[in-house]
C-alpha atoms as a PDB file:
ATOM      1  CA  UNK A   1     -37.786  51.373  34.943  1.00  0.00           C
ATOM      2  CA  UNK A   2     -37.557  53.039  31.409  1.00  0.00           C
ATOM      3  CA  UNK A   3     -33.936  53.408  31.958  1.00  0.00           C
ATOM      4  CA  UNK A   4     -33.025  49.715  32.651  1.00  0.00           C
ATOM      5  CA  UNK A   5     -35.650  48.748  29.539  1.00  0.00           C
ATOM      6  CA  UNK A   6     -33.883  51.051  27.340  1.00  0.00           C
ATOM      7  CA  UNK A   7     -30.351  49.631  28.546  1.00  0.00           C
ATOM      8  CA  UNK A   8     -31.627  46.350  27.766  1.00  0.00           C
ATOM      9  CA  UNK A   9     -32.850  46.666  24.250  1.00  0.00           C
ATOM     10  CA  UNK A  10     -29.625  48.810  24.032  1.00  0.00           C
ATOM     11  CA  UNK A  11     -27.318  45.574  24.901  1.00  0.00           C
ATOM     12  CA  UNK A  12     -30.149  43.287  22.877  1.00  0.00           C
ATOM     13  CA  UNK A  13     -29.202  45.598  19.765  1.00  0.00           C
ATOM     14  CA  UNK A  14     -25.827  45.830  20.110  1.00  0.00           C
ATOM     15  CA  UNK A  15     -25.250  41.527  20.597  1.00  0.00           C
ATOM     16  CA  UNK A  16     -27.392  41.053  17.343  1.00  0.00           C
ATOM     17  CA  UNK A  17     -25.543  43.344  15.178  1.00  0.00           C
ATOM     18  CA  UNK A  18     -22.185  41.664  16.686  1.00  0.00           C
ATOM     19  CA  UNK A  19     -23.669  38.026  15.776  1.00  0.00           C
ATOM     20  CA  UNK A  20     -24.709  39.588  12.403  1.00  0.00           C
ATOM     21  CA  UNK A  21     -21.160  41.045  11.675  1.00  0.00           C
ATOM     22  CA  UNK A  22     -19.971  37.593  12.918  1.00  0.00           C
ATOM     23  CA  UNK A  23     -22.032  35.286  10.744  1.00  0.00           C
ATOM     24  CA  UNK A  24     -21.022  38.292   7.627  1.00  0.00           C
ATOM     25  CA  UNK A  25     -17.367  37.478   8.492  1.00  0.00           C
ATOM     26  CA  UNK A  26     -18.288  33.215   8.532  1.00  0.00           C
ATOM     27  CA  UNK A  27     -18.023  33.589   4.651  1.00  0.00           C
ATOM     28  CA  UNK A  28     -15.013  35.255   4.253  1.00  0.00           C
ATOM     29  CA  UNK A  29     -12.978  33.310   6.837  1.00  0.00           C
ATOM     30  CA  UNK A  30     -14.140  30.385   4.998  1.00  0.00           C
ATOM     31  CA  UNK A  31     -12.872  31.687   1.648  1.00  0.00           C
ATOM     32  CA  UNK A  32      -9.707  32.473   3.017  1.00  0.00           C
ATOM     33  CA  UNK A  33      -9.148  29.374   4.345  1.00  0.00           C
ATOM     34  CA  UNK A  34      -9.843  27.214   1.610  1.00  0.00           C
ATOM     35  CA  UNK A  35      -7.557  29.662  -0.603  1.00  0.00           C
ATOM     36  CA  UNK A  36      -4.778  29.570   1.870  1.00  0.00           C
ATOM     37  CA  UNK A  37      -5.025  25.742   3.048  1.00  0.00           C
ATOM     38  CA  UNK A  38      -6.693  24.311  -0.309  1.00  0.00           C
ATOM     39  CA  UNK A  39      -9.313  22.341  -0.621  1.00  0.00           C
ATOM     40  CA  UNK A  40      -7.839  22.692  -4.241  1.00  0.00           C
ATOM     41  CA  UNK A  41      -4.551  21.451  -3.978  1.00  0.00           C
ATOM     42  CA  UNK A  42      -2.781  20.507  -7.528  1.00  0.00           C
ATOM     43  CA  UNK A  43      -0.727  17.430  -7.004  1.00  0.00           C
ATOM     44  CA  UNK A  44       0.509  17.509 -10.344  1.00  0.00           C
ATOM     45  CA  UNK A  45       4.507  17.768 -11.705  1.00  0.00           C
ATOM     46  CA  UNK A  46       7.447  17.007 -11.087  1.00  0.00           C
ATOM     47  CA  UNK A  47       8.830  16.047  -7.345  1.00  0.00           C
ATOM     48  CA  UNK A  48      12.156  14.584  -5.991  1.00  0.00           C
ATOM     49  CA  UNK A  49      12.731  13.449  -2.541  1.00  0.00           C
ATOM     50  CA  UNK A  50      13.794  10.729   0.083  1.00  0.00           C
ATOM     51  CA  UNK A  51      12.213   8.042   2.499  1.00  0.00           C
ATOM     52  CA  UNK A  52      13.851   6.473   5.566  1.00  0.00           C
ATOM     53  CA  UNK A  53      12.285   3.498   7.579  1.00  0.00           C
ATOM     54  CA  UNK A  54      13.183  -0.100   8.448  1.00  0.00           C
ATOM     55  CA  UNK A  55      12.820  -3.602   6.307  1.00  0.00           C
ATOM     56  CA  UNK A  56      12.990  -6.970   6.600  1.00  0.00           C
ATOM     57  CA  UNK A  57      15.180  -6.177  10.330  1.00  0.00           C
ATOM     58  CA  UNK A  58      16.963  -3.074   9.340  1.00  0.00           C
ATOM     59  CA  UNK A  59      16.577   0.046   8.386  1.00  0.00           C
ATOM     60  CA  UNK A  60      16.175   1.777   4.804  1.00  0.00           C
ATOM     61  CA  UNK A  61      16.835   4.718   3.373  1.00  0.00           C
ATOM     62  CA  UNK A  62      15.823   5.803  -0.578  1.00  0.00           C
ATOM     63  CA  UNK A  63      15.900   8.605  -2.842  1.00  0.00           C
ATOM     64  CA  UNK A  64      12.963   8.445  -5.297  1.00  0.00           C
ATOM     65  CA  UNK A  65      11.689  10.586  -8.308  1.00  0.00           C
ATOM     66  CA  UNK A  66       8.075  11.063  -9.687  1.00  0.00           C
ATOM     67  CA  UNK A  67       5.692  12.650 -11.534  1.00  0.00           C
ATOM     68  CA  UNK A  68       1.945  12.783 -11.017  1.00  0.00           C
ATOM     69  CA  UNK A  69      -1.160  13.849 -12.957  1.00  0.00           C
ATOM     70  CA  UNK A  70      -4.345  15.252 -11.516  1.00  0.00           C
ATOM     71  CA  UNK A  71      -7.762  14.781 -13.141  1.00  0.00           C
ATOM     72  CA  UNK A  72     -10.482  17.011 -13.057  1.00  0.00           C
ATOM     73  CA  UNK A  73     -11.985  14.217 -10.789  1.00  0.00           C
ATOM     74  CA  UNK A  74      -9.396  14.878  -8.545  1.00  0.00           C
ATOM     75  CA  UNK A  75      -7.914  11.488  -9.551  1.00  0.00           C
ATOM     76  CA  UNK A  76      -4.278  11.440  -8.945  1.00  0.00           C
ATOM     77  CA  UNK A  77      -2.160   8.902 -11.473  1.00  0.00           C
ATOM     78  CA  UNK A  78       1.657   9.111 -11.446  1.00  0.00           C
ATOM     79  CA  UNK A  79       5.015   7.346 -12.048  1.00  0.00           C
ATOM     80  CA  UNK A  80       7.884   7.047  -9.590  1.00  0.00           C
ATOM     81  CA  UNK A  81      11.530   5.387  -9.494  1.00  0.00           C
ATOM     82  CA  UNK A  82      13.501   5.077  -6.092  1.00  0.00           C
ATOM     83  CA  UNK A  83      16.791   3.590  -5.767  1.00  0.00           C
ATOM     84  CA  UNK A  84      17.738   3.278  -2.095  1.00  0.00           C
ATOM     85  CA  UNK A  85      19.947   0.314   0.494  1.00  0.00           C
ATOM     86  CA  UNK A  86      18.894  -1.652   3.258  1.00  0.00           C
ATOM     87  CA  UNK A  87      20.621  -2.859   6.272  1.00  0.00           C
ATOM     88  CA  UNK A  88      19.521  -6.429   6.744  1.00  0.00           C
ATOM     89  CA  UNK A  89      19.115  -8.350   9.583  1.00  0.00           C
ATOM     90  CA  UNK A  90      21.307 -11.179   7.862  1.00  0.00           C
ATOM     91  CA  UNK A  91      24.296  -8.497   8.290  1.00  0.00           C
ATOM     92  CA  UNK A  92      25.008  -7.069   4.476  1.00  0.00           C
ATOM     93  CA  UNK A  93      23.602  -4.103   2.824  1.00  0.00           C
ATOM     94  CA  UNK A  94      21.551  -4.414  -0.097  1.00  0.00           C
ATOM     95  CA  UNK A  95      21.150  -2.382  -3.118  1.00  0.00           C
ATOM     96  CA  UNK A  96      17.209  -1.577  -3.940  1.00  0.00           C
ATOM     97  CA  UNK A  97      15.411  -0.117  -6.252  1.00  0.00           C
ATOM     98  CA  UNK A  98      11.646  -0.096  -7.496  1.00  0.00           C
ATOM     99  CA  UNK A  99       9.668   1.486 -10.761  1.00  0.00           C
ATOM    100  CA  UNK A 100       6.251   1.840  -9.857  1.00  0.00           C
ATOM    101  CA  UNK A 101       2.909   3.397 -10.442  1.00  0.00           C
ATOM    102  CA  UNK A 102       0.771   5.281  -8.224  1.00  0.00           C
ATOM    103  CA  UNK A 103      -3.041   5.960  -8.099  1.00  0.00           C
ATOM    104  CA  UNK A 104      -5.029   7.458  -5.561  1.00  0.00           C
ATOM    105  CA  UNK A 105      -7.993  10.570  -4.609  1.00  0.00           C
ATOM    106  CA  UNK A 106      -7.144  13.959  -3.867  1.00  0.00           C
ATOM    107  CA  UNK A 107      -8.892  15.377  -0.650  1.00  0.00           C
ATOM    108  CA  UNK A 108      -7.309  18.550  -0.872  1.00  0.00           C
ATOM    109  CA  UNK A 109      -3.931  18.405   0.587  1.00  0.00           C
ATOM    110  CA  UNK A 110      -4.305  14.797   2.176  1.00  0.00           C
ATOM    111  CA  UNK A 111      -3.528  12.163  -1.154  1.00  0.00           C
ATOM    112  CA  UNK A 112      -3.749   8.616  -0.196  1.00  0.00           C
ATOM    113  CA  UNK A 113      -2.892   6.031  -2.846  1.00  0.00           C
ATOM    114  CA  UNK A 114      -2.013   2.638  -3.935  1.00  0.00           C
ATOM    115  CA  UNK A 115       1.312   1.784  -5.611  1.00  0.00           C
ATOM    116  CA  UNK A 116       2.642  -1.100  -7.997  1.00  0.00           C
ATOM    117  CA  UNK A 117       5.480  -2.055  -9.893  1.00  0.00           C
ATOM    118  CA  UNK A 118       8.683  -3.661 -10.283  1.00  0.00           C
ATOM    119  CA  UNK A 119      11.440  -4.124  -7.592  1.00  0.00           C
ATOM    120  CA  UNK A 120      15.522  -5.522  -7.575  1.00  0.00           C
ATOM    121  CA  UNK A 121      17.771  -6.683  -4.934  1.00  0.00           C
ATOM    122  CA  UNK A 122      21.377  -6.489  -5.662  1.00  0.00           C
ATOM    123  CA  UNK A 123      22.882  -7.992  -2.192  1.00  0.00           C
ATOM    124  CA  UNK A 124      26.146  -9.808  -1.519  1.00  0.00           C
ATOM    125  CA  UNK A 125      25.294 -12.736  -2.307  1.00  0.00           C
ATOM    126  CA  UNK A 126      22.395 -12.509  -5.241  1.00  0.00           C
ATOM    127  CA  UNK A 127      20.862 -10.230  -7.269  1.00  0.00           C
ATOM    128  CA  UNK A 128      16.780 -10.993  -7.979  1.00  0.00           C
ATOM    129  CA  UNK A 129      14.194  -8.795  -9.377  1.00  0.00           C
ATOM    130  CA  UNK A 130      10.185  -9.409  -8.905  1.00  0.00           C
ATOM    131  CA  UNK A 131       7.215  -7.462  -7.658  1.00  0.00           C
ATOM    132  CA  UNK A 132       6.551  -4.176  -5.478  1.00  0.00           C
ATOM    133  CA  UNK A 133       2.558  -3.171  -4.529  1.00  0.00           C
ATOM    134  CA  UNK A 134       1.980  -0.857  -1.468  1.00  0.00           C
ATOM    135  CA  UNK A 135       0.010   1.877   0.030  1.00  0.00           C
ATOM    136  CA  UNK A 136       0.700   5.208   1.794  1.00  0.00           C
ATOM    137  CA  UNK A 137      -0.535   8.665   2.358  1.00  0.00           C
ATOM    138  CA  UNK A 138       1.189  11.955   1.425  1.00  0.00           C
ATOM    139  CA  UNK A 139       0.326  15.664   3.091  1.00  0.00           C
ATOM    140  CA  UNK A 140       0.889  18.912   1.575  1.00  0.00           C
ATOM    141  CA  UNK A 141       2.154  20.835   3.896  1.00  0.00           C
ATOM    142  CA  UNK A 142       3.158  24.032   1.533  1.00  0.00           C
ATOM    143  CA  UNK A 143       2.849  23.872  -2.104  1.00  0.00           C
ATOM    144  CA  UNK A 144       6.484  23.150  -2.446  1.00  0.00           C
ATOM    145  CA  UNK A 145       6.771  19.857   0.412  1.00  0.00           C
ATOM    146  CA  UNK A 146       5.064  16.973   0.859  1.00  0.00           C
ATOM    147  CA  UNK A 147       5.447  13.983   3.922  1.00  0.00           C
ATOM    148  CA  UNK A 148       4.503  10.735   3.328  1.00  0.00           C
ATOM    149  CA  UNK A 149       3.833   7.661   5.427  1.00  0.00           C
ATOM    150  CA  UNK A 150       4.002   4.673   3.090  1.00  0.00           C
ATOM    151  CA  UNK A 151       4.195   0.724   3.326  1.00  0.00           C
ATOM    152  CA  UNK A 152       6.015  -1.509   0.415  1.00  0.00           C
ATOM    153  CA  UNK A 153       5.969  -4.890   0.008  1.00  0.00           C
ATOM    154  CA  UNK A 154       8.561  -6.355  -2.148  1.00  0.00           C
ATOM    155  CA  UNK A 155       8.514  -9.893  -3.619  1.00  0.00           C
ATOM    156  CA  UNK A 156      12.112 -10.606  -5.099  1.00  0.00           C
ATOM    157  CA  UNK A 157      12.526 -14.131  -5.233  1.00  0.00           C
ATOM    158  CA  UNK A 158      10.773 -17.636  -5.007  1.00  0.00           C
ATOM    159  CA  UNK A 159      10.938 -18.262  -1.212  1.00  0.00           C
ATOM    160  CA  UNK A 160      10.170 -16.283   1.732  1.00  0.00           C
ATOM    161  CA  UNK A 161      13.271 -15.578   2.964  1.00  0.00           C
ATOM    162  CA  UNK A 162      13.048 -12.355  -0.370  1.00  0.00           C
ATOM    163  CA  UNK A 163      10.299 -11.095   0.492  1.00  0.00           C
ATOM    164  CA  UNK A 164      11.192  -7.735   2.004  1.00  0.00           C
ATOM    165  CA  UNK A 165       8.494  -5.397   3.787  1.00  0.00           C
ATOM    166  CA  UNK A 166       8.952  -1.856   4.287  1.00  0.00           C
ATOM    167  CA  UNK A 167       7.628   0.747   6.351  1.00  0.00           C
ATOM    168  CA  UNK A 168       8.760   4.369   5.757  1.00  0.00           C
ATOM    169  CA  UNK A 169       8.122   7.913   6.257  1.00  0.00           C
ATOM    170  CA  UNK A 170       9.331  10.822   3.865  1.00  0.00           C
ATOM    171  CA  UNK A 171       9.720  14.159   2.373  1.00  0.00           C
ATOM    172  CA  UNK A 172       9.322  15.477  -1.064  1.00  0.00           C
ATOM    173  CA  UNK A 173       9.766  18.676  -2.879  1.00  0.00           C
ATOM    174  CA  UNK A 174       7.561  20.024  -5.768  1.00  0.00           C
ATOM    175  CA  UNK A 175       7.605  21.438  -9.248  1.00  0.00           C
END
């Protein structure tokens, strides 16, 4: 009987110092994680990239340029430009291009934001210029790229039938 008690606070001693190396190990894994994934993740500089999707029937395909600036508040503000063409359900393809500004929160690597600006249509027929406002989320996947998933709305002329919506996805690359 002393044997089997003995083996038994043996095997009760040996699981608590495991859990105890365990939880020791909780603190590090965490550290390591946040250092390697980021819950820090510095969305400011310089990036370059391009978007493909559809609009208004077609599909659309953009390069765009930006910069962005990170607050301590992890605020993101920035500036992009895109020039891009779309394939239009009425048959021509259209020259596009937009100048907008961004805003949105840092969680980390995940940076959803809200986007405004100016947009122009240079298609066969006419050329029109007008509004651009939007939303989309971009993902750090390493420091150097970026996706994005992103909706635009374009307003280019006084009827309807300018109004141009897009939804895209993307890639960018980081200074």
């Amino acid at each position: 009987m002393l044997q089997v008690r003995t083996g038994l606070l043996v095997g009760l001693m040996l699981v608590t110092m495991a859990f105890q190396a365990m939880a020791a190990d909780l603190d590090k894994r965490k550290r390591s994680a946040d250092s390697t994934y980021g819950q820090y993740y510095n969305w400011s500089g310089l990036y370059y990239g391009g978007t493909i999707g559809s609009g208004d029937g077609g599909v659309a395909a953009s390069a765009h340029v930006g910069y962005n600036w990170m607050m301590p508040s992890r605020i993101v503000f920035g500036v992009e430009g895109e020039l891009g063409f779309m394939d239009t359900d009425r048959g021509s393809a259209d020259l596009f291009g937009t100048l907008r500004g961004r805003a949105g929160y840092a969680f980390g690597r995940f940076l959803p934001y809200a986007t405004a600006g100016l947009a122009f249509v240079d298609g066969d027929r006419t050329s029109s210029s007008g509004s651009v406002v939007g939303f989309g989320a971009e993902y750090a996947f390493q420091p150097g790229i970026s996706g994005r998933i992103e909706y635009l709305s374009m307003e280019t002329g006084t009827g309807r039938a300018d109004d141009v919506g897009l939804l895209r996805a993307g890639l960018s690359l980081r200074y």
